[in-house]
Protein backbone atom coordinates (compact mmCIF):
# COMPACT_ATOMS: atom_id res chain seq x y z
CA UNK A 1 90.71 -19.33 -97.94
CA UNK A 2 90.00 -20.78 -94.27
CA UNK A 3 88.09 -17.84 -93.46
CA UNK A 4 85.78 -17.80 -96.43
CA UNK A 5 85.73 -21.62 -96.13
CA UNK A 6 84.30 -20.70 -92.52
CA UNK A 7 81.95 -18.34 -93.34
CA UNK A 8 80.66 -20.25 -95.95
CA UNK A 9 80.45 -22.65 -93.58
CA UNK A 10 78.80 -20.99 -90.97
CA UNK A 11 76.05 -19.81 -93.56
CA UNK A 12 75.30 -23.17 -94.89
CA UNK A 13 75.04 -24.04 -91.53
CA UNK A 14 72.40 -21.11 -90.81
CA UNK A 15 70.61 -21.94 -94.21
CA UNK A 16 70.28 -25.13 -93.03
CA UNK A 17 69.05 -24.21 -89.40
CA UNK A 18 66.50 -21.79 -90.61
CA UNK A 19 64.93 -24.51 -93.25
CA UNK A 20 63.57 -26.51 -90.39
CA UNK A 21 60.55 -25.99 -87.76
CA UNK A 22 59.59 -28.47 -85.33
CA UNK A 23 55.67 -28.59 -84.38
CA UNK A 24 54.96 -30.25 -80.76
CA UNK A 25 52.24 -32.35 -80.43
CA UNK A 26 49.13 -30.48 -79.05
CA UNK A 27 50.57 -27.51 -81.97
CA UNK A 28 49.53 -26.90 -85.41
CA UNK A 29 51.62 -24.53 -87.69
CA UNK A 30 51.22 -22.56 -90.79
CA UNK A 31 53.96 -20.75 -92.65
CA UNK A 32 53.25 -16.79 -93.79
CA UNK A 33 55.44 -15.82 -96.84
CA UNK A 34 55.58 -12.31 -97.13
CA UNK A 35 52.45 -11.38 -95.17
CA UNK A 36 50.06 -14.15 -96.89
CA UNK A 37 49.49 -17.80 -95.20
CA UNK A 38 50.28 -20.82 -97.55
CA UNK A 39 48.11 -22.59 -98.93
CA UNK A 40 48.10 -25.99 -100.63
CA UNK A 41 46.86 -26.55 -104.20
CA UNK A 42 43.36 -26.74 -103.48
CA UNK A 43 43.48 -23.18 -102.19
CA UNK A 44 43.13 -24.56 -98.48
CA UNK A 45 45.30 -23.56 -95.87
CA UNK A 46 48.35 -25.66 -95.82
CA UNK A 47 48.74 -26.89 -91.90
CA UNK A 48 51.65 -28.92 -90.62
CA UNK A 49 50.96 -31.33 -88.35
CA UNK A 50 53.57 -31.82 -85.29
CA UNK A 51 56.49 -33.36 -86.19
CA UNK A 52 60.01 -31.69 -88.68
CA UNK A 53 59.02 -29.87 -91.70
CA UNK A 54 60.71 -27.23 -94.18
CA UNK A 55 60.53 -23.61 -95.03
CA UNK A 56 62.65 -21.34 -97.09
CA UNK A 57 65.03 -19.42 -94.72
CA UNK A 58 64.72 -15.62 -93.92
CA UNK A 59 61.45 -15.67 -95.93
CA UNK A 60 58.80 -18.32 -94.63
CA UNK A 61 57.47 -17.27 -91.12
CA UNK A 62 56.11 -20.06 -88.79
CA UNK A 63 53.13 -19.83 -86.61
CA UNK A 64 52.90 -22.28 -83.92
CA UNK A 65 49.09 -22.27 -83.04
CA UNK A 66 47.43 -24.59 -79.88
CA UNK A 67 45.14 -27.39 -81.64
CA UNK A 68 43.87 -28.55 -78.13
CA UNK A 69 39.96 -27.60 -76.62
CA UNK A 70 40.08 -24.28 -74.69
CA UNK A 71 38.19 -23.38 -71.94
CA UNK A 72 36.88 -19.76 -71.84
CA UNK A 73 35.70 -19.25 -68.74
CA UNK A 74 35.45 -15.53 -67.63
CA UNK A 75 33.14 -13.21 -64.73
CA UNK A 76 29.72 -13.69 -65.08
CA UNK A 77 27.36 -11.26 -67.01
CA UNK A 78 24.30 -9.95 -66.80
CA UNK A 79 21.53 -10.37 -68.90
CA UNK A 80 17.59 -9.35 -69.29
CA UNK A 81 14.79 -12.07 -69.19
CA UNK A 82 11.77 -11.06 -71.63
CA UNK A 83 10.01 -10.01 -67.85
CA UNK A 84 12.64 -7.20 -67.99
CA UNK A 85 14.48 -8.76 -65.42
CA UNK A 86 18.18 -8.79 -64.68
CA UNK A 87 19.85 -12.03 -64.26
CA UNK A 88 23.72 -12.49 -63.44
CA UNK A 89 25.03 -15.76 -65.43
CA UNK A 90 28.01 -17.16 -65.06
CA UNK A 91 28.90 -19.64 -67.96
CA UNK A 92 31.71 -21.23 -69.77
CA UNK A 93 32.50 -22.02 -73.63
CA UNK A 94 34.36 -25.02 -74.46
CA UNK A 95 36.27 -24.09 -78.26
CA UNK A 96 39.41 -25.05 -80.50
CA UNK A 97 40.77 -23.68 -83.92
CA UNK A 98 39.10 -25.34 -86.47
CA UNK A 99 40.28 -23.31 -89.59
CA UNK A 100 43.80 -22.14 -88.92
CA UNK A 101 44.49 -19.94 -91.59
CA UNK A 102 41.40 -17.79 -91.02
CA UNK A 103 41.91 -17.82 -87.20
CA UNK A 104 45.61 -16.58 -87.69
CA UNK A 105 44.17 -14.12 -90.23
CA UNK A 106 41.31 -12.68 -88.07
CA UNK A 107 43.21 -12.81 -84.28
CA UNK A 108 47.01 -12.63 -85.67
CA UNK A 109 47.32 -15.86 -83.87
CA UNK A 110 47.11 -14.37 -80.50
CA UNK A 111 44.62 -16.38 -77.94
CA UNK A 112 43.48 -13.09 -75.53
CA UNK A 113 41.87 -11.57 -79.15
CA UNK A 114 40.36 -14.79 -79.97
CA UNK A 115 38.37 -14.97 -76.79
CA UNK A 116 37.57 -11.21 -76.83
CA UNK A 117 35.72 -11.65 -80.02
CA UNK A 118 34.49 -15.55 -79.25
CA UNK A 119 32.96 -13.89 -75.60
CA UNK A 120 30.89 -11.56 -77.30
CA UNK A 121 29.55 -13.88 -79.64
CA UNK A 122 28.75 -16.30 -77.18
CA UNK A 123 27.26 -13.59 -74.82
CA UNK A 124 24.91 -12.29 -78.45
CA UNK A 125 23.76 -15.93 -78.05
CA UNK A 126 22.42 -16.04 -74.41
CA UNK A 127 21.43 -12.78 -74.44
CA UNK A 128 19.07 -13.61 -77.26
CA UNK A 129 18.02 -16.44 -75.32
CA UNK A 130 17.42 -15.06 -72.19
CA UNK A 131 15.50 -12.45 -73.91
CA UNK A 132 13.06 -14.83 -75.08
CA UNK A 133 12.30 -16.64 -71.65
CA UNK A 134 10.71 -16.03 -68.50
CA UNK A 135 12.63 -16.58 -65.11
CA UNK A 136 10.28 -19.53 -64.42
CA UNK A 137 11.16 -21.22 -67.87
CA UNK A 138 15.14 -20.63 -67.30
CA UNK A 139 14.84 -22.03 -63.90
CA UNK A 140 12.30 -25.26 -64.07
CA UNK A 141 13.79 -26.84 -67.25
CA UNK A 142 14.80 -24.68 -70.31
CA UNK A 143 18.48 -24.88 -69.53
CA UNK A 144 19.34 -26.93 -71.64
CA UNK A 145 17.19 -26.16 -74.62
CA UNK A 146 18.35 -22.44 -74.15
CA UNK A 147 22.16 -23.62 -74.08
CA UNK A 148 22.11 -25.40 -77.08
CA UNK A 149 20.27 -22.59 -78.89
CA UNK A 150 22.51 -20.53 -77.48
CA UNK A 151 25.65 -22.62 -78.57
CA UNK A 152 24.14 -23.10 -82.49
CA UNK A 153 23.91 -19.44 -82.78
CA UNK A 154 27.53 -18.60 -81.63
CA UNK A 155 28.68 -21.40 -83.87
CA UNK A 156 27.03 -19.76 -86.89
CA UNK A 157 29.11 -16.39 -85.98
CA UNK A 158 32.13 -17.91 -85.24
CA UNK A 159 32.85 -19.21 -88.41
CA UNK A 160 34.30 -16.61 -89.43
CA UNK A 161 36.77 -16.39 -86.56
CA UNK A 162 37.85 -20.00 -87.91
CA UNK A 163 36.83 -21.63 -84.59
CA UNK A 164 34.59 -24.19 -83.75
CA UNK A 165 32.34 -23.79 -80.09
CA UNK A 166 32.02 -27.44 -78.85
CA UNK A 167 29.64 -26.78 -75.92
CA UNK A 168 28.46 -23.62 -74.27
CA UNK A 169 27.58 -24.89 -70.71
CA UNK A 170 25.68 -22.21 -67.68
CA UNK A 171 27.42 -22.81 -64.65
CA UNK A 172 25.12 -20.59 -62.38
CA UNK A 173 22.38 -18.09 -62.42
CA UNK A 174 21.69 -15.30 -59.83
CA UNK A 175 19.72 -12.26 -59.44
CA UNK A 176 21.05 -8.95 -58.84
CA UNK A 177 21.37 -8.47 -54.63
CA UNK A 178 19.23 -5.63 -54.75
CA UNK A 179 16.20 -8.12 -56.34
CA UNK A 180 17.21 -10.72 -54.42
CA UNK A 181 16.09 -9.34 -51.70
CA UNK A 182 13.20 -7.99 -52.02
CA UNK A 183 12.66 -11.43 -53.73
CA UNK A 184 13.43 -13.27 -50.47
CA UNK A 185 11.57 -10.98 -48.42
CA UNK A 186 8.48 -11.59 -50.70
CA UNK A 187 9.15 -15.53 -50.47
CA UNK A 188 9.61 -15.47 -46.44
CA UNK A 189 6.02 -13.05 -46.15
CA UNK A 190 4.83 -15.81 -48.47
CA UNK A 191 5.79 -18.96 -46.50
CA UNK A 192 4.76 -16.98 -43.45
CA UNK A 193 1.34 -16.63 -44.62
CA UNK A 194 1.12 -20.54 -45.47
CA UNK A 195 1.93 -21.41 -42.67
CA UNK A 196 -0.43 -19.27 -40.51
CA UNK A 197 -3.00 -21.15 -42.47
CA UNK A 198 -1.69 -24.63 -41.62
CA UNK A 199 -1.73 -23.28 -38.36
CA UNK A 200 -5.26 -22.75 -38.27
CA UNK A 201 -6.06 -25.49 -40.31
CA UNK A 202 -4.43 -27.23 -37.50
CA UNK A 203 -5.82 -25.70 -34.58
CA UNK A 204 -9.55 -25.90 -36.37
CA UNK A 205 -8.92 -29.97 -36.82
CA UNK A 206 -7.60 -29.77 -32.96
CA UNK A 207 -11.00 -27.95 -31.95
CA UNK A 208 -12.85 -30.61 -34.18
CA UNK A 209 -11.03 -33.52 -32.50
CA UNK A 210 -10.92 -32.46 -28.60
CA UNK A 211 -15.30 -31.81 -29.11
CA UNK A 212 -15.69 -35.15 -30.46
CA UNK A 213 -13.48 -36.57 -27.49
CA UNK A 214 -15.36 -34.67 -25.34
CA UNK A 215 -19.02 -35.67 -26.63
CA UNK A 216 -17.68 -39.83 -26.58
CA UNK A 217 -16.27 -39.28 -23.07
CA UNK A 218 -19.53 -37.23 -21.83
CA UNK A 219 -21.63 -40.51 -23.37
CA UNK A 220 -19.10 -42.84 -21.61
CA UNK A 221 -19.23 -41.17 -18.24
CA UNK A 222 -23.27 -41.39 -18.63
CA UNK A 223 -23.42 -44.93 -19.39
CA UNK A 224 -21.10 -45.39 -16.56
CA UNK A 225 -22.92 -43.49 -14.21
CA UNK A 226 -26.60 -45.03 -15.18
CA UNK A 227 -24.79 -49.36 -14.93
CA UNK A 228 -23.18 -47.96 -11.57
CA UNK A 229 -27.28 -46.12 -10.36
CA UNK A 230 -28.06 -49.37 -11.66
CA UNK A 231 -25.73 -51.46 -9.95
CA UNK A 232 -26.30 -49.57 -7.09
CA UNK A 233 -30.21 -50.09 -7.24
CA UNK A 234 -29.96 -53.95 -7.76
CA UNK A 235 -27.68 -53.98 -5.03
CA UNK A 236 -29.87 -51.93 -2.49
CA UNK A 237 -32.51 -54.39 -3.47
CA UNK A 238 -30.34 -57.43 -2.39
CA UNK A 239 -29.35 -55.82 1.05
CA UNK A 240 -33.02 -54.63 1.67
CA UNK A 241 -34.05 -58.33 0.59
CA UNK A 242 -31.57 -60.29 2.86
CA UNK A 243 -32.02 -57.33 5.33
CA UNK A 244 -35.69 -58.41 5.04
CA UNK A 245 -35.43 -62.11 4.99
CA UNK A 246 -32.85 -61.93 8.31
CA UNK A 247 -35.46 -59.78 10.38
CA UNK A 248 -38.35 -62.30 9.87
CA UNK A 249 -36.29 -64.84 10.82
CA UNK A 250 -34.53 -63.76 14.23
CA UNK A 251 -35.96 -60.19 14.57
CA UNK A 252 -34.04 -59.73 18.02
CA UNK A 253 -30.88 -60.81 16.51
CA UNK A 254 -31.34 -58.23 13.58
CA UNK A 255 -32.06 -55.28 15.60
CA UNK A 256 -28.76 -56.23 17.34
CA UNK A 257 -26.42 -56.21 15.02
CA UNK A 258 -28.33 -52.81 13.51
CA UNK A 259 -27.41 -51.31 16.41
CA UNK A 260 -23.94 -53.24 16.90
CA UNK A 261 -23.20 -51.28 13.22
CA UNK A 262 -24.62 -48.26 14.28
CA UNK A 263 -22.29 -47.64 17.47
CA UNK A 264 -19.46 -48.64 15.14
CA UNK A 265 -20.67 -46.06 12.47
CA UNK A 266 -21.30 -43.36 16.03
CA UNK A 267 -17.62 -44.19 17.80
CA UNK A 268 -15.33 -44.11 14.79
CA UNK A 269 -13.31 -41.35 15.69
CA UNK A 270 -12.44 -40.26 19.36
CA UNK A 271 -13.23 -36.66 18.27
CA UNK A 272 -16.96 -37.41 17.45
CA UNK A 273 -19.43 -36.01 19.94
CA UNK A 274 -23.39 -37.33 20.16
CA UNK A 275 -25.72 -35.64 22.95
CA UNK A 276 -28.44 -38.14 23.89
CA UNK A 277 -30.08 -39.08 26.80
CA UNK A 278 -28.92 -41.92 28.88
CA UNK A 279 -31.66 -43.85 28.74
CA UNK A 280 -32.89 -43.12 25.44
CA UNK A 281 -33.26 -46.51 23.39
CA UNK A 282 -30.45 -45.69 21.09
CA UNK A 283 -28.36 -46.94 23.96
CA UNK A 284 -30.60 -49.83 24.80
CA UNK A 285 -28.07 -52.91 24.04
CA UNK A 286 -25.72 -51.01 25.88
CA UNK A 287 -27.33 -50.56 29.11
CA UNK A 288 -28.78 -54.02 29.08
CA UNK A 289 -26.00 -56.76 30.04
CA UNK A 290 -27.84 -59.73 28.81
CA UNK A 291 -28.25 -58.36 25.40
CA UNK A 292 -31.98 -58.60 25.73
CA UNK A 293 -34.43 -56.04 26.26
């Protein structure tokens, strides 16, 4: 009697394990009864949200399914513009189980198929996109507008996975390295040829600039040169005027001091050298003590 007491027991205590599930928080569940998921009386899947519920023992399975946002996030692709031109795009989808009876029933539950499946309906998306656009339009401002297009069609196809796509976001786009470069090349021979022409834009504004410097300094040096002639002329006439008005007065005197500045002007240096004749009258003041002829 102990021993069937135990075993009895034991199984009550078994029953009793095996009618309870716990679902964390973060976790949905729904319970498969002989292959098919319940459902409540409205025919909609029945989902337990986290806390202790029941289930028959032995018979009622319990699938524990994440009710958080995922993040698929996988190696770019590549993808063809509507110039026929290959574009690697890296992107990411933002997603969670929105229908959990339909994802179970289409991924058995298991994450890896569910972004198998959501990653090429995603990809269907942008590659329609992209298909439709030029580089130019991707690049300068279509982003956005091509994400969200590219987000409403996945959504439309992914209803059937029982998931909803939240965003679809493009992290990067890059060309293939063998367009790149000729891409680059053509962009350096480009910039290269621009700036030759600022260069001679440059130099042609230089040449302008330096030949009207040259013409105002050419009219500045003139004008200098006629007020200094002219200067010069008003100032001969001055000397030659007090020259004159000295000689009438003390015409002695005068021829004096001519001479006085021309033996100055003769004996500067003691390397000059004159050949005249002793008594020639160059050296008349000289020769005559009294100063007098």
């Amino acid at each position: 009697m102990k021993n069937v007491l135990a075993i009895v027991v034991v199984v009550i205590g078994v029953l009793a394990f095996n009618s309870f599930f716990v679902v964390a928080e973060g976790t949905r569940a729904i319970v498969i009864t002989f292959g098919k998921v319940e459902q409540t009386s409205e025919g909609e899947t029945s989902v337990h949200e986290p806390g202790i519920h029941l289930k028959i023992p032995f018979f009622d399975r319990v699938e524990r399914l994440d009710s958080r946002i995922q993040t698929l996030d996988e190696r770019a692709d590549r993808f063809v513009t509507v110039e026929k031109e290959d574009l690697i795009v890296d992107s990411y989808v933002k997603w969670r189980i929105e229908d959990f009876g339909r994802y179970w029933l289409s991924t058995g539950g298991i994450k890896e198929n569910a972004e198998i499946l959501l990653k090429q309906k995603v990809n269907n998306g942008l590659r329609s996109e992209f298909g439709t656009r030029t580089i130019q339009q991707i690049v300068s401002g279509e982003r956005s507008e091509l994400m969200d297009d590219a987000m409403t069609q996945a959504s439309g196809s992914s209803d059937e996975l029982g998931i909803s796509i939240i965003d679809v976001r493009v992290k990067q786009i890059n060309l293939p390295p063998e367009i790149s470069n000729s891409i680059f090349n053509r962009m350096r021979a480009e910039r290269a040829a621009a700036a030759r022409e600022y260069r001679s834009e440059g130099q042609e504004q230089a040449e302008i600039i330096r030949a009207n410097v040259d013409a105002k300094v050419t009219v500045m040096l003139a004008d200098a040169e006629r007020n200094a002639r002219q200067l010069r002329g008003e100032g001969d006439a001055q000397a030659a005027q007090i020259y004159a008005q000295t000689y009438s007065k003390d015409p002695e005197f005068f021829s004096f001091l001519r001479s006085m500045d021309a033996y100055r002007a003769s004996f500067n240096s003691k390397q000059d050298v004159i050949v005249v004749e002793p008594d020639s009258d160059f050296f008349r003041y000289l020769n005559n003590q009294s100063g007098v002829r």
